[in-house]
PDB file of N, CA and C in Angstrom:
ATOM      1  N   UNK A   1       0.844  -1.170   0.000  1.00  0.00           N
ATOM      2  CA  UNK A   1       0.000   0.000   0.000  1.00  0.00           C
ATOM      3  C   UNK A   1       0.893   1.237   0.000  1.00  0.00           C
ATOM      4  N   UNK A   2       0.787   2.002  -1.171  1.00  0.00           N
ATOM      5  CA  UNK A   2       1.213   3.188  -0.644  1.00  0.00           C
ATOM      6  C   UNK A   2       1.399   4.490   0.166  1.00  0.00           C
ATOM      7  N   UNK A   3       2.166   4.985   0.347  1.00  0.00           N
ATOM      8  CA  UNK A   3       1.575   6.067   1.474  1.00  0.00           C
ATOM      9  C   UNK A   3       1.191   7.328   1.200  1.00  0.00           C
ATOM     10  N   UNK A   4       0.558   7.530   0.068  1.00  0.00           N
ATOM     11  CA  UNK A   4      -0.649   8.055  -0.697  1.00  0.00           C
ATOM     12  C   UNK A   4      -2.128   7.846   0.215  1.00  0.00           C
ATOM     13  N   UNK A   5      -2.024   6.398  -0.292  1.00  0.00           N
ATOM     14  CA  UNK A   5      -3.390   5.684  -0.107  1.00  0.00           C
ATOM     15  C   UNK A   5      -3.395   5.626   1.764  1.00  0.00           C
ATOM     16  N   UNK A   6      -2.500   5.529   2.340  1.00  0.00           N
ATOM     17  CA  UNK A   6      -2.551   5.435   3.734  1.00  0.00           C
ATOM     18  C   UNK A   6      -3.027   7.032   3.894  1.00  0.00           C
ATOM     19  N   UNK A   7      -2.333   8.185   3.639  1.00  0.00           N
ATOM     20  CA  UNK A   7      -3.278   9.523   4.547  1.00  0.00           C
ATOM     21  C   UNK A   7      -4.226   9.623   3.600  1.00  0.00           C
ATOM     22  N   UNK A   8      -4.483   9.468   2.642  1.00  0.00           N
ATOM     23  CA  UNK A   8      -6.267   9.567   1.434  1.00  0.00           C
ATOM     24  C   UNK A   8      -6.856   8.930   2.845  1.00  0.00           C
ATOM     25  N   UNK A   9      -6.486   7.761   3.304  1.00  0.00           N
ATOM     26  CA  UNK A   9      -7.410   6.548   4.268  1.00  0.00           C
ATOM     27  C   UNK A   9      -7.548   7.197   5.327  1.00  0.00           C
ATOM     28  N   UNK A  10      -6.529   7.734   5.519  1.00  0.00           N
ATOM     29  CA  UNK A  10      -6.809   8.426   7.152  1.00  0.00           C
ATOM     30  C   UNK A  10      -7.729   9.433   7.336  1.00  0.00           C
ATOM     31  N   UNK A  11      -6.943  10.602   6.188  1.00  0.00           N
ATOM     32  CA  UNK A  11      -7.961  11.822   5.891  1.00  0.00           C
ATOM     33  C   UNK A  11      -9.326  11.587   5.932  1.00  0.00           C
ATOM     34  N   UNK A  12     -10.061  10.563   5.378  1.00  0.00           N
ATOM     35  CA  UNK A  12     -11.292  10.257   4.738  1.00  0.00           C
ATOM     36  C   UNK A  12     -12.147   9.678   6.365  1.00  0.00           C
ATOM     37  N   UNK A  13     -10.888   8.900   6.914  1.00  0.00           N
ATOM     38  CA  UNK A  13     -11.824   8.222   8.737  1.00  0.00           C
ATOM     39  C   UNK A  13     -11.620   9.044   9.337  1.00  0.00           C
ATOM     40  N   UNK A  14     -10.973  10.051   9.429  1.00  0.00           N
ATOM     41  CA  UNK A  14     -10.830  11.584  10.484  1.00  0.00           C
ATOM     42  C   UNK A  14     -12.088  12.274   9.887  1.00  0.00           C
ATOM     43  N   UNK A  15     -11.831  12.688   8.671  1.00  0.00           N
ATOM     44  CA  UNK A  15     -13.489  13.487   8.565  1.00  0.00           C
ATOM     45  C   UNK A  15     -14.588  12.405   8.650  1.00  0.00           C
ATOM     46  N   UNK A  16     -14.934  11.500   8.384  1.00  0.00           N
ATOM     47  CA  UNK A  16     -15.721  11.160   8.678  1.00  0.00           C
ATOM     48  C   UNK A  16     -16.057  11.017  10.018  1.00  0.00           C
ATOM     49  N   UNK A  17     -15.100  10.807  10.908  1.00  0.00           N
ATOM     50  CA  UNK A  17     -15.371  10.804  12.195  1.00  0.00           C
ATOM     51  C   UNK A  17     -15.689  11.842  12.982  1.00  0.00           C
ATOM     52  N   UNK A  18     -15.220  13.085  12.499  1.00  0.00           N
ATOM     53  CA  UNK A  18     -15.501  14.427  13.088  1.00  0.00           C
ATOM     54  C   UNK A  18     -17.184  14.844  12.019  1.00  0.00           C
ATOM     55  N   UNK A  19     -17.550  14.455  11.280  1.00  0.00           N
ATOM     56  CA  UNK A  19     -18.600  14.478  10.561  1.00  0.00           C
ATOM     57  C   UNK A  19     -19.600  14.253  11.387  1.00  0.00           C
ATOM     58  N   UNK A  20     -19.856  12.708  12.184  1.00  0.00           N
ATOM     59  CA  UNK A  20     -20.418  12.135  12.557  1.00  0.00           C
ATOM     60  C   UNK A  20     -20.163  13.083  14.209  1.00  0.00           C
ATOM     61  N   UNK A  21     -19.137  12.827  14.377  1.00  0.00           N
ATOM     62  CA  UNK A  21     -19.132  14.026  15.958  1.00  0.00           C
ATOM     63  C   UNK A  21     -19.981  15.074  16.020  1.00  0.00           C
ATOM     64  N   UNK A  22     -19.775  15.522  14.714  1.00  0.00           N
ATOM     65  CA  UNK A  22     -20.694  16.980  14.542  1.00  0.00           C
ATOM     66  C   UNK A  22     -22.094  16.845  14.704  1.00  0.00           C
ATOM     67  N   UNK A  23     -22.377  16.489  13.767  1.00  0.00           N
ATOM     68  CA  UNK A  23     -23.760  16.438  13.018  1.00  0.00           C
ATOM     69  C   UNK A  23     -24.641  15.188  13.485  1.00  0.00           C
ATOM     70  N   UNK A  24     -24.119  14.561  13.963  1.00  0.00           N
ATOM     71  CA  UNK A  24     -25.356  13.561  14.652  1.00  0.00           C
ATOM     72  C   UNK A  24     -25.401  13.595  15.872  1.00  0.00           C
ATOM     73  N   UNK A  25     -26.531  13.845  16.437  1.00  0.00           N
ATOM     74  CA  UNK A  25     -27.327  13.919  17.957  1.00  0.00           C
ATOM     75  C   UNK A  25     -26.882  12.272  18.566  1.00  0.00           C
ATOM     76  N   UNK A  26     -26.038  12.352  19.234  1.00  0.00           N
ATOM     77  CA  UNK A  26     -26.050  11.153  19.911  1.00  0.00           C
ATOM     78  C   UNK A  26     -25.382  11.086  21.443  1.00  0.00           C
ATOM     79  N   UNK A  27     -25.306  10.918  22.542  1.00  0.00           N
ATOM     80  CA  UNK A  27     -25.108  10.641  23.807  1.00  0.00           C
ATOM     81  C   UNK A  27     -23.405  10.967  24.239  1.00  0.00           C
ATOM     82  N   UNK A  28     -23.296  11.616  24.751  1.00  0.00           N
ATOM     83  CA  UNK A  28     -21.815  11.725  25.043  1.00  0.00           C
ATOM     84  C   UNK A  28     -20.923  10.189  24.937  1.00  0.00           C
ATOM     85  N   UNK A  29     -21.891   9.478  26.143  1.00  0.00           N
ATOM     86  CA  UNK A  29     -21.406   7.889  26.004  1.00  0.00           C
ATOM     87  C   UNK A  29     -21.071   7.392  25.121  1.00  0.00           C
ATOM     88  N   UNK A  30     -22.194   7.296  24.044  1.00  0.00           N
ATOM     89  CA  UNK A  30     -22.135   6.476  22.868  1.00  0.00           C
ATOM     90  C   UNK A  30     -21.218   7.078  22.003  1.00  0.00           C
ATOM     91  N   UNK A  31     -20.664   8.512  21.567  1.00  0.00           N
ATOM     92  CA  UNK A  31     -19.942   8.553  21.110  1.00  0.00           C
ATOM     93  C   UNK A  31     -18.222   8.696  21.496  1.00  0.00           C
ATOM     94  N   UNK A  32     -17.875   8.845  22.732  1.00  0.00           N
ATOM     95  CA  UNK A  32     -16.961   8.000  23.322  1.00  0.00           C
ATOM     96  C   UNK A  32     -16.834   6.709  22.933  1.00  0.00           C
ATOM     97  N   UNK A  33     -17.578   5.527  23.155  1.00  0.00           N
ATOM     98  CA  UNK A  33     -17.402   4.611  22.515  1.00  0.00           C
ATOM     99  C   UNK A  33     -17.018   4.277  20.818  1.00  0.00           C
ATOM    100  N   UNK A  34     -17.968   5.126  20.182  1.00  0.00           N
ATOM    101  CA  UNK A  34     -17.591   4.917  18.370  1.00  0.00           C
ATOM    102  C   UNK A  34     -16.330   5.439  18.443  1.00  0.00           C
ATOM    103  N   UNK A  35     -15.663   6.366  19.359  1.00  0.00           N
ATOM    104  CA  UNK A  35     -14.549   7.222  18.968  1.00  0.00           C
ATOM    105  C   UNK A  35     -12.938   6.113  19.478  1.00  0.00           C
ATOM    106  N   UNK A  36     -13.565   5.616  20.349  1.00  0.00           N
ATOM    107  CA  UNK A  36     -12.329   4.474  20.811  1.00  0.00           C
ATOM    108  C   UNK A  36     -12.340   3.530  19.879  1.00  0.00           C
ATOM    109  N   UNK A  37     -13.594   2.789  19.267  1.00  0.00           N
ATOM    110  CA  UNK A  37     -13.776   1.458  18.295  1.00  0.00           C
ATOM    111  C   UNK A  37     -12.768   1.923  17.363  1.00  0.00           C
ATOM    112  N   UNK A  38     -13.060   3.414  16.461  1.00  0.00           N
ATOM    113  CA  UNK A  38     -12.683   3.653  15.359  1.00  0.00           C
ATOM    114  C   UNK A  38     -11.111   3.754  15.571  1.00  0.00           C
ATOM    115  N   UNK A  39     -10.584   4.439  16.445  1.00  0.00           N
ATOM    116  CA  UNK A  39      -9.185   4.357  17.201  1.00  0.00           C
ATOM    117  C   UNK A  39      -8.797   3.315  16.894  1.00  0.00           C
ATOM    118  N   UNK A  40      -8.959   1.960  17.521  1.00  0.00           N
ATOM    119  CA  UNK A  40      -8.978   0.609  17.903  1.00  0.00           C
ATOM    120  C   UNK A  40      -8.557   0.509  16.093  1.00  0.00           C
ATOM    121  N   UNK A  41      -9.711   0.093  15.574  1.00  0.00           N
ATOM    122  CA  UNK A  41     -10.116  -0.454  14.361  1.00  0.00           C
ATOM    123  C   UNK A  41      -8.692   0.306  13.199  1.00  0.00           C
ATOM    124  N   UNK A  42      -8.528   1.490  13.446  1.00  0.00           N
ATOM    125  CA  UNK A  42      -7.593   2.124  12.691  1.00  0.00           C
ATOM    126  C   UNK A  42      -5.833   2.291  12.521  1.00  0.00           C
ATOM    127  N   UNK A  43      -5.550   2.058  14.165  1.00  0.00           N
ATOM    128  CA  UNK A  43      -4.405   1.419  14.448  1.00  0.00           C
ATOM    129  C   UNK A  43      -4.007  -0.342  14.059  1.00  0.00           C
ATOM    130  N   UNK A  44      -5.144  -0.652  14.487  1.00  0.00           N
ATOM    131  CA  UNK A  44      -4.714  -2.276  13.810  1.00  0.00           C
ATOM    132  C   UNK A  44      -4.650  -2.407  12.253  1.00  0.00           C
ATOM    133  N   UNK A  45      -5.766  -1.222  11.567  1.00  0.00           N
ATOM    134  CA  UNK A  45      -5.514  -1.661  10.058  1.00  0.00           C
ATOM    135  C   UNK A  45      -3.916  -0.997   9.750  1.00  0.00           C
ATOM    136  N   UNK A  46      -3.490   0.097  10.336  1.00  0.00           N
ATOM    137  CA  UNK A  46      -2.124   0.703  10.224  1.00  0.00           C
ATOM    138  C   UNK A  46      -1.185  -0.441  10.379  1.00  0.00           C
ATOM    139  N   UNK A  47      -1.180  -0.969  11.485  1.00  0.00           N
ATOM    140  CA  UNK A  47      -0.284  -1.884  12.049  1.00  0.00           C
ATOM    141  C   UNK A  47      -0.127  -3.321  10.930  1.00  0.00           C
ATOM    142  N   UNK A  48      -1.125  -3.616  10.481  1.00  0.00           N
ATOM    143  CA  UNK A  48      -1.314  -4.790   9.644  1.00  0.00           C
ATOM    144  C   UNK A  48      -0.770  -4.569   7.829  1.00  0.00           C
ATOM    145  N   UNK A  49      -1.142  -3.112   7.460  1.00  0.00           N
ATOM    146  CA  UNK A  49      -0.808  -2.384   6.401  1.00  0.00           C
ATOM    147  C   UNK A  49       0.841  -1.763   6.542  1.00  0.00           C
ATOM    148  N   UNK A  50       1.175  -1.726   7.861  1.00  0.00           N
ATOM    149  CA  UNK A  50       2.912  -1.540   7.169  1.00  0.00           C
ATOM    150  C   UNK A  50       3.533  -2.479   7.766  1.00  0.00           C
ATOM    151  N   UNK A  51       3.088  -3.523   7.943  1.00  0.00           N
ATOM    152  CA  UNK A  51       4.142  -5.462   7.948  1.00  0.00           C
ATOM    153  C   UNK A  51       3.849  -5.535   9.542  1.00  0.00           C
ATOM    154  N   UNK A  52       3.984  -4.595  10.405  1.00  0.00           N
ATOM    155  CA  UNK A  52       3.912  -5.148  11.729  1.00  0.00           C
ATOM    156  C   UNK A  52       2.710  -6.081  12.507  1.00  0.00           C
ATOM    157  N   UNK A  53       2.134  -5.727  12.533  1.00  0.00           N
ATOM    158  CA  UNK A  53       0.991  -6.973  12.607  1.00  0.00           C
ATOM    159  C   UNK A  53       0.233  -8.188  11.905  1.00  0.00           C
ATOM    160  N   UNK A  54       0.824  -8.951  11.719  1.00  0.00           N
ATOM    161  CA  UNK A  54       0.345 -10.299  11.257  1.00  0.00           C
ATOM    162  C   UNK A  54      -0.947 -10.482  10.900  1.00  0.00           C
ATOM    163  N   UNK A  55      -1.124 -11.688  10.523  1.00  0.00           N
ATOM    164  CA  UNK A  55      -2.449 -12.673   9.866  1.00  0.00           C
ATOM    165  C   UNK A  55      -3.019 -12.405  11.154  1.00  0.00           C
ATOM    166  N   UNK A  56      -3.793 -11.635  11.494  1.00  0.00           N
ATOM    167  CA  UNK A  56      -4.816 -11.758  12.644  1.00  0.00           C
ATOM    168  C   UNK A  56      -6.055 -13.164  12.818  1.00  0.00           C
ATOM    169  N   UNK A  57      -6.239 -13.602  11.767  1.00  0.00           N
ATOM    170  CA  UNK A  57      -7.170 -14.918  11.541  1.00  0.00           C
ATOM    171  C   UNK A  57      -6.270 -15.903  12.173  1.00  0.00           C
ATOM    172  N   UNK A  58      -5.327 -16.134  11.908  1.00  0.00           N
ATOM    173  CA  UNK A  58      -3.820 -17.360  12.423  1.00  0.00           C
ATOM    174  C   UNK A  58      -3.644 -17.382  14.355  1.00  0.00           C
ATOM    175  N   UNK A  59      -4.360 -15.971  14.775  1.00  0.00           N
ATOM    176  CA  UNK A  59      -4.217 -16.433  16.249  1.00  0.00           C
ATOM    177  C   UNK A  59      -5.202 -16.873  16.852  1.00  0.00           C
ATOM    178  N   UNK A  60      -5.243 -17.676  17.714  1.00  0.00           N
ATOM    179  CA  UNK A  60      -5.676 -18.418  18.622  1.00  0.00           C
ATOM    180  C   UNK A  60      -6.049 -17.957  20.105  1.00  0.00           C
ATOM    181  N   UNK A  61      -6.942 -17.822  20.641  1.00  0.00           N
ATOM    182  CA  UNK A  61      -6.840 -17.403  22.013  1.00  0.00           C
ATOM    183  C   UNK A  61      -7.751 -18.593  23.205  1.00  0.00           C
ATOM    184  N   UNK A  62      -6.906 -18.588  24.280  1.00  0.00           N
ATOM    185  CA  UNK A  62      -6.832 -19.980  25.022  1.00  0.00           C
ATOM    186  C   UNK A  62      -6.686 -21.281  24.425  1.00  0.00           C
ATOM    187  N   UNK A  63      -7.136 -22.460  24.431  1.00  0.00           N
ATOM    188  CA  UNK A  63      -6.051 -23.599  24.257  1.00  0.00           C
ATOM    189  C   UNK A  63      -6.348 -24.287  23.077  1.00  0.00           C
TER     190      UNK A  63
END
């Protein structure tokens, strides 16, 4: 992936995320929560998109 396409990607989930901050009526709570998921969700696609994080399907958790 180039790193073009990585800030186009970013640019595009930052506004959208401040979009959605803005303009939709929703609960302090609840959007605390979308704002950590998307966090969450965006670091792992980073992490997976420049070699450091692995086949996430390949792990296993408990025995």
């Amino acid at each position: 992936m180039s790193l073009i396409n990585l800030v186009i990607t970013l640019v595009v989930v930052g506004v959208g995320l401040w979009a959605v901050n803005t303009y939709v009526p929703m609960d302090r709570k609840i959007k605390s929560i979308l704002n950590l998921v998307v966090v969450i969700a965006v670091v792992v696609w980073l992490l997976r998109a420049l070699g450091v994080l692995g086949d996430i399907g390949g792990m296993r958790i408990g025995g």
